[in-house]
Protein backbone atom coordinates (compact mmCIF):
# COMPACT_ATOMS: atom_id res chain seq x y z
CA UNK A 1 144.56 171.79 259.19
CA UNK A 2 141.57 172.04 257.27
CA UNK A 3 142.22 169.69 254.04
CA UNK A 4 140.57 170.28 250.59
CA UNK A 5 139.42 168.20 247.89
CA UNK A 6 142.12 167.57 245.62
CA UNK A 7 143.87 166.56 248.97
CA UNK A 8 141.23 164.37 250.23
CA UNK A 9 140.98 162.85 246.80
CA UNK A 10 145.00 161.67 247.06
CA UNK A 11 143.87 160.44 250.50
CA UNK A 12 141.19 158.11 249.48
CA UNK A 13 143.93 156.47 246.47
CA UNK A 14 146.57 155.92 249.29
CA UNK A 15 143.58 154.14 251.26
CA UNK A 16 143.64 151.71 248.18
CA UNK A 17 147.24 150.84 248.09
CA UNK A 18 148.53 153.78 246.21
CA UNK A 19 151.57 155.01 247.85
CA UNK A 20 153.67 157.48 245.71
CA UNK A 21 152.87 160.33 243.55
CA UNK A 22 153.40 158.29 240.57
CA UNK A 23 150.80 155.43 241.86
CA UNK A 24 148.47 158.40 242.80
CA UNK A 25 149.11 159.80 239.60
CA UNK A 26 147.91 156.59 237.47
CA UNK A 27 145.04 157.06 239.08
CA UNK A 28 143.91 160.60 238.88
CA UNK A 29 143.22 161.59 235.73
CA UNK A 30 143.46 165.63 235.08
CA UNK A 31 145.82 166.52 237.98
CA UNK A 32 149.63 167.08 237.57
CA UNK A 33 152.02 165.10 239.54
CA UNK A 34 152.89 168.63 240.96
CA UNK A 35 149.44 168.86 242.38
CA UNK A 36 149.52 165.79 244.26
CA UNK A 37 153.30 166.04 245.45
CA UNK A 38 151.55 169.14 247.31
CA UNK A 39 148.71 167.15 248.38
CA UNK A 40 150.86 164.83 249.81
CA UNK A 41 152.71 167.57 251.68
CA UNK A 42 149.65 168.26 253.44
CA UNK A 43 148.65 164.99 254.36
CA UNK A 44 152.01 164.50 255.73
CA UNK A 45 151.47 168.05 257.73
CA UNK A 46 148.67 167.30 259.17
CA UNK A 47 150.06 163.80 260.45
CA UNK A 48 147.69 161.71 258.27
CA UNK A 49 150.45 159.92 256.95
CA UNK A 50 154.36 159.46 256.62
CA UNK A 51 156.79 160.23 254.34
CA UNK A 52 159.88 156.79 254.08
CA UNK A 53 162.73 156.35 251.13
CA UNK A 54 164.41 158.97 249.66
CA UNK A 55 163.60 162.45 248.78
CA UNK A 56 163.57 161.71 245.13
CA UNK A 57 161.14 158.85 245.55
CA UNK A 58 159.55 159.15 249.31
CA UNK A 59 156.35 156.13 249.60
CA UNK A 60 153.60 157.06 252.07
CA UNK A 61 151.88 155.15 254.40
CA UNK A 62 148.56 155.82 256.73
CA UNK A 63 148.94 156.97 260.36
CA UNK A 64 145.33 155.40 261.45
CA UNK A 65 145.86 156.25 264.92
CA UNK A 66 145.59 160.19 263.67
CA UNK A 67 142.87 159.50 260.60
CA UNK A 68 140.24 157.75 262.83
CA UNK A 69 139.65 161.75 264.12
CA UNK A 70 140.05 163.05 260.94
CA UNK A 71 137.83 166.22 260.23
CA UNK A 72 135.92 165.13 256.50
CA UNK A 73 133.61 168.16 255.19
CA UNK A 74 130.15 167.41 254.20
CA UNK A 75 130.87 169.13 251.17
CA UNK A 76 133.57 166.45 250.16
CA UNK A 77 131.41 163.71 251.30
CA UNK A 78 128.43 165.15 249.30
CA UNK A 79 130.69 165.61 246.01
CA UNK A 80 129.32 162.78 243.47
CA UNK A 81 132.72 162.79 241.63
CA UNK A 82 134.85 161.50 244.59
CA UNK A 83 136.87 158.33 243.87
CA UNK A 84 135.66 155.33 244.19
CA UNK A 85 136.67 153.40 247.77
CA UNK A 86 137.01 149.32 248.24
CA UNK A 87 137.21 147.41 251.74
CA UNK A 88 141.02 148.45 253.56
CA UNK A 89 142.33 145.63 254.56
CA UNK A 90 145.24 147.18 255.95
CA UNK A 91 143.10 149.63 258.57
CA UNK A 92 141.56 146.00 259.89
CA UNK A 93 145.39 144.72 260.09
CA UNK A 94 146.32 147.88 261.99
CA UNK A 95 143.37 147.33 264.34
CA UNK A 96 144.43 144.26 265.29
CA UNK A 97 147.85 144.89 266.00
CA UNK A 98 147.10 148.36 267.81
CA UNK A 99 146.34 148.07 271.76
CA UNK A 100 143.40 149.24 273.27
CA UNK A 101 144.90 151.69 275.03
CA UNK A 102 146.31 153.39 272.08
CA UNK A 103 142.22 153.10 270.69
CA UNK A 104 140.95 154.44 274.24
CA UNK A 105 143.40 157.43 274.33
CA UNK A 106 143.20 158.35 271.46
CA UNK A 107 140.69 161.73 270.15
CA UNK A 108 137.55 159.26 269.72
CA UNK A 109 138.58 157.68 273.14
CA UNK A 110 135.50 158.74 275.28
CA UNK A 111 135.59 158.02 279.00
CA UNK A 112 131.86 156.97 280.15
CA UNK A 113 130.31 158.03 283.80
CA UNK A 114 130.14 155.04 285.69
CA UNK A 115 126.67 154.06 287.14
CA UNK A 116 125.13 150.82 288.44
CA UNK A 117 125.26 148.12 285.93
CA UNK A 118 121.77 147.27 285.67
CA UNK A 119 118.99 149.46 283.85
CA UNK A 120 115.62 149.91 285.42
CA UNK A 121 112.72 148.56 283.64
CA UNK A 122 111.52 152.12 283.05
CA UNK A 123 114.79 153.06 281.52
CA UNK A 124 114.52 149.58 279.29
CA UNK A 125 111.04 151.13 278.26
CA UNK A 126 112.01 154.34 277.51
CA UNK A 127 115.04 152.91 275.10
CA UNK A 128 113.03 150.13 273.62
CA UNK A 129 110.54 152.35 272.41
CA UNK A 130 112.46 155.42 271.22
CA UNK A 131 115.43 152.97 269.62
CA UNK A 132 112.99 150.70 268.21
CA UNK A 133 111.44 153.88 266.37
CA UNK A 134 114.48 155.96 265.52
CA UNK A 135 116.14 152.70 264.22
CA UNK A 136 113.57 151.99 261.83
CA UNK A 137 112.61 155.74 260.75
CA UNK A 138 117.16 156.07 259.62
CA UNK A 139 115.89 152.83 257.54
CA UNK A 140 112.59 154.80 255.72
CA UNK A 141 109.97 153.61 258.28
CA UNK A 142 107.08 155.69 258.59
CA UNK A 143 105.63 154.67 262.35
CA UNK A 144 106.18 157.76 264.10
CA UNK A 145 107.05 157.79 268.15
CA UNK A 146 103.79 157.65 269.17
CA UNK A 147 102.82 154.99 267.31
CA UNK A 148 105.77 153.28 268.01
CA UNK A 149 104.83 153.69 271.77
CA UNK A 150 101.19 152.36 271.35
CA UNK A 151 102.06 149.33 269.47
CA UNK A 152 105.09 147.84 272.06
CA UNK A 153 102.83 149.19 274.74
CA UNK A 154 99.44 148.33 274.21
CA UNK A 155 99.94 145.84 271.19
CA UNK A 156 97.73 148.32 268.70
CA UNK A 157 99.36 148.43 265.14
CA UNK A 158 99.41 152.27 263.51
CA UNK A 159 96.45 152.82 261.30
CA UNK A 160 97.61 153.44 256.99
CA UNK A 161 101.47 151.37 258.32
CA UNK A 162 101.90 148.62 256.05
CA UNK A 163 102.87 144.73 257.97
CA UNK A 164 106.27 145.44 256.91
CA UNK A 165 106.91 148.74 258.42
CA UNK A 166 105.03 147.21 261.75
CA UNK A 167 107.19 143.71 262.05
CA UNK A 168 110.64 146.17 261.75
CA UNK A 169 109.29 148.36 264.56
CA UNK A 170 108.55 144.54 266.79
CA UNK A 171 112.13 143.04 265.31
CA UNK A 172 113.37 146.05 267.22
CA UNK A 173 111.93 145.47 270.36
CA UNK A 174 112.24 141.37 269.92
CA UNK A 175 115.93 142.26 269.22
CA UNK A 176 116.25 144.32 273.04
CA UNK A 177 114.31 141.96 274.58
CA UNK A 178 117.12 139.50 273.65
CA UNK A 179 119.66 141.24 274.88
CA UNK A 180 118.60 142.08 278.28
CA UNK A 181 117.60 138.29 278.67
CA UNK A 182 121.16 137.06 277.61
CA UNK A 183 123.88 139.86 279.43
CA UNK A 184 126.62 137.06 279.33
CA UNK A 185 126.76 137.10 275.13
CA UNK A 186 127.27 140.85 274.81
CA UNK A 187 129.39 142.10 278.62
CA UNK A 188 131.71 139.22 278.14
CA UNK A 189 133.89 138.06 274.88
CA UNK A 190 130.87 138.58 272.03
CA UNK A 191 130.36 135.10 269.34
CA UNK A 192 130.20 135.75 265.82
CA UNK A 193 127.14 133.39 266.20
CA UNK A 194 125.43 136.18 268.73
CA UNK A 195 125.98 138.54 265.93
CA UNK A 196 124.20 136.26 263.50
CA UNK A 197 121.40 135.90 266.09
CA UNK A 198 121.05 139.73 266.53
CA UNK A 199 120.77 139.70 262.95
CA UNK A 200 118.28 137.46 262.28
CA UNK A 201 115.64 138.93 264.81
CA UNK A 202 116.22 142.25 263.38
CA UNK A 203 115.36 140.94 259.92
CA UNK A 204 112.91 138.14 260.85
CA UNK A 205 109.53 138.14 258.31
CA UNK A 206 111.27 141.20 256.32
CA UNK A 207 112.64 139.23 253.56
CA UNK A 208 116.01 139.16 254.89
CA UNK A 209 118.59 136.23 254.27
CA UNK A 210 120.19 134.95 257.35
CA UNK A 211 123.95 134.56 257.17
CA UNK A 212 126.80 136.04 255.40
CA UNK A 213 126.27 136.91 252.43
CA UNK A 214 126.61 135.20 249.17
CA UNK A 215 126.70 138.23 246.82
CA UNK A 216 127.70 141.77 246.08
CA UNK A 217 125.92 144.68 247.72
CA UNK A 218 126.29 147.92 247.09
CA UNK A 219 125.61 150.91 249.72
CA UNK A 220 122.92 153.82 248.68
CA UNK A 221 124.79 157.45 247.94
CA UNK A 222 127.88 156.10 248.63
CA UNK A 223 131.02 154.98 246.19
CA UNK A 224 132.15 152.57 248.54
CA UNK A 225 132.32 148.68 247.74
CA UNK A 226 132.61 146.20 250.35
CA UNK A 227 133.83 142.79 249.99
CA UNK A 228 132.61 140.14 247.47
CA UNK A 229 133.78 136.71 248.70
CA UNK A 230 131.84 135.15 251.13
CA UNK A 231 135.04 133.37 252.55
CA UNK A 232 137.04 136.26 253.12
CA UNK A 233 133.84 138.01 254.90
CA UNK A 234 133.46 135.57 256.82
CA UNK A 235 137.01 136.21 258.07
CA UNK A 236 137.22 139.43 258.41
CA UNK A 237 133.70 139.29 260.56
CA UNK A 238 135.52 136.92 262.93
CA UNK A 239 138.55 139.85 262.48
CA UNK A 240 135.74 142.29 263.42
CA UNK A 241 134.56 140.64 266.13
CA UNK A 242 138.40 140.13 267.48
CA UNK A 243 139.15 143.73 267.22
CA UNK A 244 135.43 144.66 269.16
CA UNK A 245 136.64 142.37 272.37
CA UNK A 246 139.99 143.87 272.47
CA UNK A 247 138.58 146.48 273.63
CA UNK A 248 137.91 146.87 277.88
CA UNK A 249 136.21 150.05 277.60
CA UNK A 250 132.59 149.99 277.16
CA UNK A 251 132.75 152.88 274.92
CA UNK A 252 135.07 152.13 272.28
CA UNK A 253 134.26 148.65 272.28
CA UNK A 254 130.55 149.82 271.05
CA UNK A 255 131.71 152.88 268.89
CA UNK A 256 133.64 149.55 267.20
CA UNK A 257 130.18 147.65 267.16
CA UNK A 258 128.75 150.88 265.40
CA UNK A 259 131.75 151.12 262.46
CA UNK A 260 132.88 147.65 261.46
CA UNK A 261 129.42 145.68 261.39
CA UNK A 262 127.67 148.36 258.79
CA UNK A 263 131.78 148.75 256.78
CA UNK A 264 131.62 144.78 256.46
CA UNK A 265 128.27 144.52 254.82
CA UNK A 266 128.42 140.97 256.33
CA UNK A 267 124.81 140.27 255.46
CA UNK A 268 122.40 140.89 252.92
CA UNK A 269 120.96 143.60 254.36
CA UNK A 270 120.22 145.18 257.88
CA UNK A 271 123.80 145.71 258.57
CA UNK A 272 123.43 149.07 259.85
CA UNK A 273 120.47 147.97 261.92
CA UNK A 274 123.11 145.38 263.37
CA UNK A 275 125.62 147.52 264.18
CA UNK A 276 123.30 149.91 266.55
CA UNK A 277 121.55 146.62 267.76
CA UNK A 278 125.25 145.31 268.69
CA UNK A 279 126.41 148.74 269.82
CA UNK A 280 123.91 148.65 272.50
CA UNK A 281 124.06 145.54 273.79
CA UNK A 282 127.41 146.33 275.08
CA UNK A 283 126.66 149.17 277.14
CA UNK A 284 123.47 147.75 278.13
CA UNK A 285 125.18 144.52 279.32
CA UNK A 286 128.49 146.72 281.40
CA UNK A 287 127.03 149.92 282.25
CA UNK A 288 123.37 149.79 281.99
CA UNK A 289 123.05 152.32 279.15
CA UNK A 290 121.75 152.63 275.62
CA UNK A 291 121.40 154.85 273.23
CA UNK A 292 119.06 155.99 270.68
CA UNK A 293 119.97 158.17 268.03
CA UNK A 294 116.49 160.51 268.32
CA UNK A 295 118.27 164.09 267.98
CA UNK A 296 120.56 162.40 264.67
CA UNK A 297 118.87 163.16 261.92
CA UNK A 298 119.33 160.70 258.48
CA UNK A 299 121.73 162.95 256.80
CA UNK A 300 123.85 163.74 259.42
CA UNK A 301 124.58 159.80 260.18
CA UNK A 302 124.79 159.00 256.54
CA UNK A 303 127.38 161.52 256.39
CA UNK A 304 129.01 160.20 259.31
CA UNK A 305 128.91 156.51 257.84
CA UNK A 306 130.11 157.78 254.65
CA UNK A 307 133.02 159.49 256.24
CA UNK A 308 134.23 155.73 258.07
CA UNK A 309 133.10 154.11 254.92
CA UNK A 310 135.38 155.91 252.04
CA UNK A 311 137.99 157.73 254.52
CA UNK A 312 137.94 155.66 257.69
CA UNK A 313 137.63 158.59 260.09
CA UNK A 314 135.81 157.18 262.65
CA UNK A 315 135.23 161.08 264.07
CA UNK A 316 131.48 161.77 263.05
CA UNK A 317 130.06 158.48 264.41
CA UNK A 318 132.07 159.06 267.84
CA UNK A 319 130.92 162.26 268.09
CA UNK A 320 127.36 161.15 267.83
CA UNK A 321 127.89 158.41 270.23
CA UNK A 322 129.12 160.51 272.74
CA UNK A 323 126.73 163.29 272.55
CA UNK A 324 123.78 160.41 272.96
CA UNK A 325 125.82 159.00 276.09
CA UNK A 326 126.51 162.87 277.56
């Protein structure tokens, strides 16, 4: 069922603890209850949530299990009058209490080839250069591939790059080199603290505070706001990290990696960076893969962020994932 805006809209205020036409109501400004009983209808139609209580007074709840492969148009993620979203604590308490099997089985479940374990060091080169480049172009670097190839190959720096754009293309490569020398952090149960580590190579001599933290940060063309307090980050990183090793399948254990590092905003900045630095790891360290992102383009995985980020349909960025791992 293809969902429109108004309905969408009623989603994202049921995502923030609204959970009747009345509390949706409050909240909407312009639209008649009768316009987002209908709504609500839909939502319930389409199995993206339930209807409880009685018919005069139903509450809804989310069915996550169904939302995580929710369809979101562009066209509602590129609307600059969408609500505004917050952190949903309740889709990180339903991801801790749901099995991996439900995860794995479910429509962004993925089943990978299996292959030896080990990548060849002319596999390792190929990623490290093309992830190293792509990874830094989604983040406004200018090195192109070839130069990208030149300097972790023959050690020359791009001509008109500035030191900055140079020492995130190295961080990149530092950051694989890491990874491939410590299998154990990232095939096993992963450590917050290997996180933190991943982390600060990717932002070392950019300017980038190591750590959670200690203030707000907002995310560029999108209305959601992650959490403030650096306690309860903290916590819900070590939640994160929790719901990442409950999961046996390479896969989904990575497409976790991808969502929940960049939705935390745990550090200051190069969360993003993180996530496809952590999202790796795993399926270099089990199955001797990686991925790059070279045929996403910037839009298409903002959009896909965006849609995990304010709707927590985890569809776009799985569907990337597995066409890189196809």
């Amino acid at each position: 069922m293809r969902l429109n805006k108004n309905t969408l809209y009623v989603l994202q205020n049921l995502l923030v603890g609204c959970r009747s036409s009345s509390d949706v109501s409050d909240k909407i400004e312009g639209v008649d209850v009768r316009s987002i009983q209908r709504a609500l209808e839909r939502l319930t139609d389409a199995g993206l949530i339930t209807r409880t209580g009685p018919s005069n007074n139903p509450t809804y709840s989310i069915d996550y299990l169904n939302l995580l492969s929710a369809t979101i148009p562009e066209k509602i993620l590129e609307d600059e009058q969408r609500p505004e979203s917050s952190f949903n604590h309740e889709l990180f308490e339903w991801l801790l209490k749901t099995s991996a099997a439900d995860l794995e089985q479910s429509p962004v479940g993925f089943e990978l080839e299996s292959r030896d374990k080990k990548i060849s060091a002319k596999e390792l080169e190929f990623l490290t250069v093309e992830l190293s480049w792509k990874s830094s172009a989604l983040e406004g670097n200018t090195y192109t591939l070839l130069d990208t190839q030149i300097l972790l190959t023959e050690g020359v720096k791009a001509k008109g790059k500035t030191e900055f754009e140079t020492q995130m293309v190295l961080n990149h490569k530092n950051a694989v080199a890491f990874i491939v020398s410590n299998p154990e952090l990232f095939s096993r149960d992963i450590q917050f603290a290997t996180v933190e580590e991943l982390h600060r190579i990717i932002g070392d001599n950019l300017g980038i505070p190591s750590g959670v933290r200690k203030r707000l940060v907002k995310i560029s063309a999108s209305n959601y706001t992650p959490l403030a307090n650096p306690q309860q980050l903290r916590e819900r990183a070590d939640d994160a990290i929790q719901i990442i090793n409950s999961c046996s399948d390479p896969y989904m254990k990575s497409l976790m990696a991808l969502c929940l590092i960049p939705y935390l905003q745990t550090f200051e900045d190069g969360n993003k960076r993180t996530g496809r630095m952590l999202a790796n790891a795993i399926l270099i360290s089990t199955i001797g893969r990686g991925f790059s992102l070279r045929k996403v383009s910037a839009k298409e995985l903002a959009l896909a962020y965006l849609a995990f980020y304010e709707f927590n349909s985890m569809k776009s960025l799985s569907k990337i994932l597995k066409t890189e791992l196809s």
